[in-house]
Protein backbone atom coordinates (compact mmCIF):
# COMPACT_ATOMS: atom_id res chain seq x y z
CA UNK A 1 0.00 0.00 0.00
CA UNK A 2 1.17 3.55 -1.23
CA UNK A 3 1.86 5.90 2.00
CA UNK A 4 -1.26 8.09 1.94
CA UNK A 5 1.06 11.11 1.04
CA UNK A 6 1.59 9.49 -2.22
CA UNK A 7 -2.16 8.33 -2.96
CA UNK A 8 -3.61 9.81 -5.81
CA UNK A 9 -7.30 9.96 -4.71
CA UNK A 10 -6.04 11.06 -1.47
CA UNK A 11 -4.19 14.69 -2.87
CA UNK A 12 -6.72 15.25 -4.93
CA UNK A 13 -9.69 14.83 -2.27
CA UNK A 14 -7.08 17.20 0.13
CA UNK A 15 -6.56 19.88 -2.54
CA UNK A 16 -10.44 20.21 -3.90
CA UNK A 17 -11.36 19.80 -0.28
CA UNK A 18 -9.48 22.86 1.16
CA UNK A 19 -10.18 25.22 -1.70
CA UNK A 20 -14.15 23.75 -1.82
CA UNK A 21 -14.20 24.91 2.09
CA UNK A 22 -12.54 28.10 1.98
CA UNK A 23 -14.32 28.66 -1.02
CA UNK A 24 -17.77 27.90 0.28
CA UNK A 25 -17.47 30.24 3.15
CA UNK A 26 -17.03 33.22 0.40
CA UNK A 27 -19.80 32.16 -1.06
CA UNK A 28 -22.06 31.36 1.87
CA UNK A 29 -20.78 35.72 2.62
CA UNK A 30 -22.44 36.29 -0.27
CA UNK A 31 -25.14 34.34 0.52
CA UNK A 32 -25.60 31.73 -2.07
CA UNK A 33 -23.69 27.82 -1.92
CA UNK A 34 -20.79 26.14 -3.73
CA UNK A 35 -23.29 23.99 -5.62
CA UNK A 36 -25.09 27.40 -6.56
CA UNK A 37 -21.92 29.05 -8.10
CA UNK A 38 -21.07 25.73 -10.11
CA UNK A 39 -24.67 25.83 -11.33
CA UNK A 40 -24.01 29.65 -12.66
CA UNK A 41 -20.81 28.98 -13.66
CA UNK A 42 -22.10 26.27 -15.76
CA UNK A 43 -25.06 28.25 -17.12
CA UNK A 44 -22.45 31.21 -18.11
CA UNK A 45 -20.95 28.90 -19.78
CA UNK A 46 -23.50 27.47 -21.93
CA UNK A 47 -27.08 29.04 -20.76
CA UNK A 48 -30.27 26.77 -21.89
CA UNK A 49 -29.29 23.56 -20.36
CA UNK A 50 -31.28 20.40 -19.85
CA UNK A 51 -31.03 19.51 -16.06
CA UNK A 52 -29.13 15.99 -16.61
CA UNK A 53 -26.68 18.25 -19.08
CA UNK A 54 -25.87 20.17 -16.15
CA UNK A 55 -25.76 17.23 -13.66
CA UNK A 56 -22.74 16.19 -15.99
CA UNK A 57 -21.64 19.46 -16.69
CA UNK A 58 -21.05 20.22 -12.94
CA UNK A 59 -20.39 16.89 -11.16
CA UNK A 60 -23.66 17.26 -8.92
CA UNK A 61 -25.65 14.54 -8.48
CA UNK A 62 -29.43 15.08 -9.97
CA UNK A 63 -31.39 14.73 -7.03
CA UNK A 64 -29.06 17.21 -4.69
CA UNK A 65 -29.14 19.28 -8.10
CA UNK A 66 -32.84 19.45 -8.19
CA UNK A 67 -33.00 20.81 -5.03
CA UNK A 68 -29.77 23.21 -5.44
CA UNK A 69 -32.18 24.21 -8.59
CA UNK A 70 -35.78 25.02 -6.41
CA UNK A 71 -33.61 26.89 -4.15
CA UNK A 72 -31.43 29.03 -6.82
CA UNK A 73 -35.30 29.71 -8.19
CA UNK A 74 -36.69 31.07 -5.00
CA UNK A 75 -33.87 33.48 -5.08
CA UNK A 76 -34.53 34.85 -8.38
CA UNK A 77 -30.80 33.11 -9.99
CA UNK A 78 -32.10 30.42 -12.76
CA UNK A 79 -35.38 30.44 -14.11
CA UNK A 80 -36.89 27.24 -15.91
CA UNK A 81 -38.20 27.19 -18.86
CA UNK A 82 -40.49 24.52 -21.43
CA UNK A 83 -38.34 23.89 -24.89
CA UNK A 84 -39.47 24.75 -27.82
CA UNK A 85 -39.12 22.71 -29.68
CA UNK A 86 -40.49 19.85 -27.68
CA UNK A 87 -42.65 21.03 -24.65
CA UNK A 88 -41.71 18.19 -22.25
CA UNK A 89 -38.21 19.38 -21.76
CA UNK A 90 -37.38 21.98 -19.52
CA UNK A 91 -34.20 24.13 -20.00
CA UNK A 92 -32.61 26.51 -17.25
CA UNK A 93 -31.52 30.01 -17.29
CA UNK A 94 -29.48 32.42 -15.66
CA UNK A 95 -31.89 35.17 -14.47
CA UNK A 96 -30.61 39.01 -14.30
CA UNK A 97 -30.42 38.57 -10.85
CA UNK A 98 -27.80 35.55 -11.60
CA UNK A 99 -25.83 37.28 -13.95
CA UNK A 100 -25.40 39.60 -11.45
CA UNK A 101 -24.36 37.05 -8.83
CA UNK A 102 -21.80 35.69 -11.03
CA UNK A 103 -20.30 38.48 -11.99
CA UNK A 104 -19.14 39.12 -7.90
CA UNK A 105 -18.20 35.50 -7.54
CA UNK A 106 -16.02 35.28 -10.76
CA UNK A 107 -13.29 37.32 -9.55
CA UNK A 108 -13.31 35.24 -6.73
CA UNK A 109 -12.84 32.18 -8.24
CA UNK A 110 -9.86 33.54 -10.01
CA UNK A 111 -7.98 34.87 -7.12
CA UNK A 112 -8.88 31.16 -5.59
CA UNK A 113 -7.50 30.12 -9.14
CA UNK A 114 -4.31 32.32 -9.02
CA UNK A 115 -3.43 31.21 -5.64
CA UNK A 116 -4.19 27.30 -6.12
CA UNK A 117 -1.72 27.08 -9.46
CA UNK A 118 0.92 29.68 -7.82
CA UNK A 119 4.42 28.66 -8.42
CA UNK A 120 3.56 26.41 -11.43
CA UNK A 121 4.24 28.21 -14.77
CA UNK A 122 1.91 28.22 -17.93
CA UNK A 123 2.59 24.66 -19.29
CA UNK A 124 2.36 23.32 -15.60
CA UNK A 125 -0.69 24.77 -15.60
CA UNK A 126 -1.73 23.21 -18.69
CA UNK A 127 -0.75 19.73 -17.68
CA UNK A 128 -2.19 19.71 -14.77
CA UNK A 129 -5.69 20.46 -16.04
CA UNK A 130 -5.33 18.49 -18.65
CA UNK A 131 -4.33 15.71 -16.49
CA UNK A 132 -7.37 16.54 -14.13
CA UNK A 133 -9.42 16.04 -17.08
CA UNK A 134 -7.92 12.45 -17.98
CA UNK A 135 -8.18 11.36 -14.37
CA UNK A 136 -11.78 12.60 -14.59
CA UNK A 137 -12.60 10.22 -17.76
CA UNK A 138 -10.50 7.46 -16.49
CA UNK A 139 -12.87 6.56 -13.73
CA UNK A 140 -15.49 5.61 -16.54
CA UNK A 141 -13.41 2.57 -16.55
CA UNK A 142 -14.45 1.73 -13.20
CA UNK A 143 -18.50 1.52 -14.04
CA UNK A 144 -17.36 -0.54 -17.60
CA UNK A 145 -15.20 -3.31 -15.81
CA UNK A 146 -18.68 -3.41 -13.12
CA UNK A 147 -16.73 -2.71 -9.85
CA UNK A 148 -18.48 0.67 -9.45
CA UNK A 149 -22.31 1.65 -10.64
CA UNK A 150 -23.89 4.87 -10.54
């Protein structure tokens, strides 16, 4: 067995851990959640979203997402809306309200950005998100060889 300072799983749970907490308590200042700003940042990205593309988009687990989504509504952030061009889907949308919110929180997330990849130059930088992203589609090959299920 690896030392736990050498476990993959392990550094990466400590790293997203400590930024996700110090991060949530800037949020929860500005009174919304983590979940919330993934949800807008996700929406800024690509507004009109089905709710299972942004399930996969941010990581969030449909059932917590759905009620991230009732609350984010209440407040005026997303609104939901019937497709057009097939009224049994509904999309979401960032409201004024939660363009608004997003537009505080995203210099946030940079500085939180800046000071997470401090030290590491522009092609460090690069790798290591691009090897965040292969780790992320790697575990796929835990639900295909049927040790893991959704």
């Amino acid at each position: 067995m690896l030392p736990l300072d050498d476990y993959v799983p392990y550094l990466l749970n400590r790293a997203g851990a400590r930024i996700a907490q110090a991060f949530s308590e800037d949020m929860r200042a500005l009174g919304t959640t983590l979940q919330a700003w993934r949800v807008l940042a996700a929406l800024r990205d690509r507004d009109n979203q089905r709710v299972s593309e942004l399930a996969d988009h941010t990581s969030i687990e449909i059932s917590t997402l759905s009620r991230v989504l009732d609350g984010m509504q209440k407040q005026g952030l997303i609104a939901r809306r019937r497709a057009e061009d097939d009224g049994r889907v509904v999309t979401l949308h960032v409201t004024p309200a939660g363009r608004r919110l997003t537009d505080r929180i995203v210099p946030i997330a940079e500085r939180y950005e800046r000071t997470a990849i401090s030290g590491l130059s522009a092609t460090e930088t690069a790798t290591l998100k691009r090897l965040l992203r292969r780790l992320y589609a790697n575990m796929d090959g835990l639900r295909d060889d049927g040790r893991a299920a959704d």
